[in-house]
Protein backbone atom coordinates (compact mmCIF):
# COMPACT_ATOMS: atom_id res chain seq x y z
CA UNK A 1 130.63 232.44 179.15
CA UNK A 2 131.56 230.15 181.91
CA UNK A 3 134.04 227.47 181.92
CA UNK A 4 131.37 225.12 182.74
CA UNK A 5 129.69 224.05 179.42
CA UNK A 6 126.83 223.07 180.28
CA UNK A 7 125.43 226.74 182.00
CA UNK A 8 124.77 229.49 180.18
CA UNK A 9 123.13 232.68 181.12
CA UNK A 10 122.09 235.89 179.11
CA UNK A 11 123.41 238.39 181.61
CA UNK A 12 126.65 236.79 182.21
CA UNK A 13 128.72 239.10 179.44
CA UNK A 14 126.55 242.17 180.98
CA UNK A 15 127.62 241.46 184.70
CA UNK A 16 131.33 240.66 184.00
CA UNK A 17 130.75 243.97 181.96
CA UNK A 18 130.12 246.10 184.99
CA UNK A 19 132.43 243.72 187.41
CA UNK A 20 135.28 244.64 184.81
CA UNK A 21 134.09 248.68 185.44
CA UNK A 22 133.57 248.51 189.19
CA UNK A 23 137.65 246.92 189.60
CA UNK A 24 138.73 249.44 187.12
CA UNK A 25 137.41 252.17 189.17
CA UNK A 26 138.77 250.88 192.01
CA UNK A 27 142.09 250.75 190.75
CA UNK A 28 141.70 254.25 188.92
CA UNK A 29 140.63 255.67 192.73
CA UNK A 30 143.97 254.11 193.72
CA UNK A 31 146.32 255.46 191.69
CA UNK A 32 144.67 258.96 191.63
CA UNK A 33 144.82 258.93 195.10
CA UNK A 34 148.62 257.52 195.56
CA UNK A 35 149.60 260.51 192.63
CA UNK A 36 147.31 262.84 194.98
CA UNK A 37 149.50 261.97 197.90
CA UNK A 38 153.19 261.72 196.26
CA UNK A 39 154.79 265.12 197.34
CA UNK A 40 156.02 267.55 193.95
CA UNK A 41 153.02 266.10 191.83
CA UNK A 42 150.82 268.50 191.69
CA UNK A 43 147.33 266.45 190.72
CA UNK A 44 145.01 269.49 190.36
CA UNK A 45 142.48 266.74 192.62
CA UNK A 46 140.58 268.20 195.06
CA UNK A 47 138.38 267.02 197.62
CA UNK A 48 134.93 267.26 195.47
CA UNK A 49 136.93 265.17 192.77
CA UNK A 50 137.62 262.13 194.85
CA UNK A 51 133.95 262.70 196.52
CA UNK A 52 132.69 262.17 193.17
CA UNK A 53 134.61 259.61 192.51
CA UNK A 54 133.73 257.90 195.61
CA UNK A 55 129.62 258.35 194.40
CA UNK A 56 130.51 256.84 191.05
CA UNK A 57 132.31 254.13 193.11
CA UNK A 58 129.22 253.33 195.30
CA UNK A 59 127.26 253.54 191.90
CA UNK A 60 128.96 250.50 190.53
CA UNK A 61 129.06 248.53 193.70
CA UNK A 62 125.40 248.71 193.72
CA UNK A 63 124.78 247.52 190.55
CA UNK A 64 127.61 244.81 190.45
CA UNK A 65 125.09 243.67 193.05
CA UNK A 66 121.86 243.86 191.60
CA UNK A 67 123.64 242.67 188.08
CA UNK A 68 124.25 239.40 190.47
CA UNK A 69 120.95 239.34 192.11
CA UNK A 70 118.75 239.59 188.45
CA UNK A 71 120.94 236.97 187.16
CA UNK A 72 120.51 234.57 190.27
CA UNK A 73 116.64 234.74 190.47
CA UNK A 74 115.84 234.71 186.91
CA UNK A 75 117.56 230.81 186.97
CA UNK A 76 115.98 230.70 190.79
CA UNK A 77 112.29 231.45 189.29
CA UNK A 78 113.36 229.73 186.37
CA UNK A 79 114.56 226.57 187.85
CA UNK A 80 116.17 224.82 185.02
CA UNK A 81 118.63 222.05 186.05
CA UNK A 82 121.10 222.78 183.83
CA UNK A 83 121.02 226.44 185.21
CA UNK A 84 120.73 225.74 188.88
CA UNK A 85 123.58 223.27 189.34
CA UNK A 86 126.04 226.07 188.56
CA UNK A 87 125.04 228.51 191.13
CA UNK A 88 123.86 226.07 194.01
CA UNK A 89 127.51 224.12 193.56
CA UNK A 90 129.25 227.90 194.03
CA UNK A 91 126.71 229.52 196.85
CA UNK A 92 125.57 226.84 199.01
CA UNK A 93 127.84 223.77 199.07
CA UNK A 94 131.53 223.52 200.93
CA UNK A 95 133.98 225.17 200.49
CA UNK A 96 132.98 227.28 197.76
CA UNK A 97 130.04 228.80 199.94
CA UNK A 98 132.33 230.42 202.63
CA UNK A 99 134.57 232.03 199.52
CA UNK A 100 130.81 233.19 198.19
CA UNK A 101 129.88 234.76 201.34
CA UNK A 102 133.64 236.48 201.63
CA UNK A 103 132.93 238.07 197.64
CA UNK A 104 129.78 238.98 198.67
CA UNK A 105 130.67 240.68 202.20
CA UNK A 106 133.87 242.36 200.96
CA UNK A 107 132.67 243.26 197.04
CA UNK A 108 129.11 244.70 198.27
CA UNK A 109 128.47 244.75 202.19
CA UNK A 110 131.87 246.69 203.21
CA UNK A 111 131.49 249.15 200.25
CA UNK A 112 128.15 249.72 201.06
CA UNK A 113 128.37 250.98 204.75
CA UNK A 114 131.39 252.62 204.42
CA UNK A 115 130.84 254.21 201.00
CA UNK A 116 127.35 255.52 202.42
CA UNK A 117 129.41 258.21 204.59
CA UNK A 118 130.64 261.35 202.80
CA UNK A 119 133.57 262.22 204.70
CA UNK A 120 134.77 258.96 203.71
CA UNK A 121 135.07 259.26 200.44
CA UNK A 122 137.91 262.42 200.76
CA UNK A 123 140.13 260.81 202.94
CA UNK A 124 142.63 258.73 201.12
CA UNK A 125 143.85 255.96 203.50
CA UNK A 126 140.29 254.61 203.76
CA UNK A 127 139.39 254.65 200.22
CA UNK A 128 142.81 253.47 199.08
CA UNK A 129 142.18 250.37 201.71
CA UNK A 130 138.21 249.54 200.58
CA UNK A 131 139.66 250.09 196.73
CA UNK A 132 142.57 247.64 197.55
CA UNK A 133 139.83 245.09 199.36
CA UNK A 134 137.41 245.49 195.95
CA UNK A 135 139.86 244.13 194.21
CA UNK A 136 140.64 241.27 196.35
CA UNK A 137 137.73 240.29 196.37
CA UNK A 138 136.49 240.63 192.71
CA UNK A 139 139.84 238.25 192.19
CA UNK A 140 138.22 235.85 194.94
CA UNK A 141 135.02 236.01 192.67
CA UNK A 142 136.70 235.06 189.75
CA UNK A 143 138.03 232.39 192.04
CA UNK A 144 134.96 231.21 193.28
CA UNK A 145 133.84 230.91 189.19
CA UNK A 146 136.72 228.93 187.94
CA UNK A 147 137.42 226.83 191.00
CA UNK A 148 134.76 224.48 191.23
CA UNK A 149 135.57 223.85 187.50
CA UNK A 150 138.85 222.76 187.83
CA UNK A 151 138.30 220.63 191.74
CA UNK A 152 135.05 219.03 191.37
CA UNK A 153 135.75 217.16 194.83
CA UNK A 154 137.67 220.04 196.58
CA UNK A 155 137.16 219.76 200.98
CA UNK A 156 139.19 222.93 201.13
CA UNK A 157 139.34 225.85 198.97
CA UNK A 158 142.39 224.87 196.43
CA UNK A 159 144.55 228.16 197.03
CA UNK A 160 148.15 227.83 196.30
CA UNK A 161 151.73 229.32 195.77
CA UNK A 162 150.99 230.01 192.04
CA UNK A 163 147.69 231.58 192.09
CA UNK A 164 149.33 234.33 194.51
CA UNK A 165 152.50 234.54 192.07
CA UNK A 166 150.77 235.00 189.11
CA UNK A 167 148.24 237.53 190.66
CA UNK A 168 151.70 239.14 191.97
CA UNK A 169 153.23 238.92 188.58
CA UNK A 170 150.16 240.24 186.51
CA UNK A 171 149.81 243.02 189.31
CA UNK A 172 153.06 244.17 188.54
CA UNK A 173 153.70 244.23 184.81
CA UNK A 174 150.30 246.51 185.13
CA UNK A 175 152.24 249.20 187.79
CA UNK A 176 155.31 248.89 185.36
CA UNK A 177 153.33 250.01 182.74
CA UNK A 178 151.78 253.11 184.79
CA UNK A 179 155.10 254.05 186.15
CA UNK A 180 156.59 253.93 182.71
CA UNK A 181 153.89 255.97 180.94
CA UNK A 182 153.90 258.45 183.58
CA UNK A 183 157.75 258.81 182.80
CA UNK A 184 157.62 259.04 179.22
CA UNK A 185 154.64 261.15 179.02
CA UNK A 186 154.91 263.74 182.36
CA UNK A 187 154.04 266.66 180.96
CA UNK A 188 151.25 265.95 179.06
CA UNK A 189 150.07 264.53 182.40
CA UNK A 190 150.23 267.50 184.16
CA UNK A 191 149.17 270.04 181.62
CA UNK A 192 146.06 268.12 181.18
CA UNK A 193 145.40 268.19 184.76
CA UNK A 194 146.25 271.63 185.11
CA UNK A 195 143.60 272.75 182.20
């Protein structure tokens, strides 16, 4: 649940659920495509692989969405106080409903009209961008659900040094790991992919 104690909602463990599968398939379409791209790697990828992908991609962006939207009108319709303090501090008061409208443009509107096109979904400099902004903004979500915990009275949005470092640091041990599996374990990497 939320660090704030007193909300509590019944598809909060369900949306971070599918938020935790639409990142992860972000980041899978990124490294699948950087491996695609790396010359003497031979992937066995083709286009109709990362087109699928892509769908599966668009898939999860829509219902990261609609996981949102059923949560937010069942407390709307609902309108407990305990239940409607959390999302009106996060969605309509300053600063945290710029950083709201950011999540919600970058995480769902981008993806959407670009991800509609087909030819989009092959080409790996746009994907590999729109992947690398999913992720940027699913970190600015989780953001936007611990900040106002943490700076009741913020004016500004409370970004700093450290949140950057340890997104850096976090980022990295996770590409260490990748780069060291795929050196301890290469050819059972590309026999599988080869089958």
């Amino acid at each position: 649940m939320s660090l704030d104690p007193h909300w509590y909602s019944t598809l909060f463990g369900a949306y971070h659920f599918i938020k935790a599968l639409y990142a992860g398939l972000g980041g899978l379409i990124i490294l699948a495509f950087i491996l695609h791209l790396r010359s003497g790697i031979n992937t066995g990828l083709t286009a109709s692989h990362f087109h699928n992908i892509g769908k599966l991609l668009f898939a999860f962006c829509l219902m990261w969405a609609d996981f949102f939207y059923v949560q937010f009108v069942v407390i709307w319709y609902g309108n407990i106080s305990e239940e409607t303090g959390y999302v009106i501090e996060r969605t309509m008061l300053a600063p945290w409903n710029s950083l709201a409208w950011a999540v919600f443009i970058i995480c769902f509107g981008l993806p959407f009209v670009i991800l509609l096109n087909k030819q989009i979904k092959t080409k790996p400099i746009p994907m590999l961008v729109i992947c690398g902004l999913i992720l940027v903004g699913i970190w600015m979500e989780h953001f936007l659900l611990l900040g106002p915990v943490y700076t009741h009275d913020a004016t500004s949005l409370p970004f700093n040094f450290a949140d950057g470092f340890i997104t850096l640091g976090f980022l990295s041990l996770m590409v260490l790991s990748v780069v060291y599996f795929l050196k301890l374990f290469p050819e059972t990497y590309t026999a599988r992919m080869q089958a």
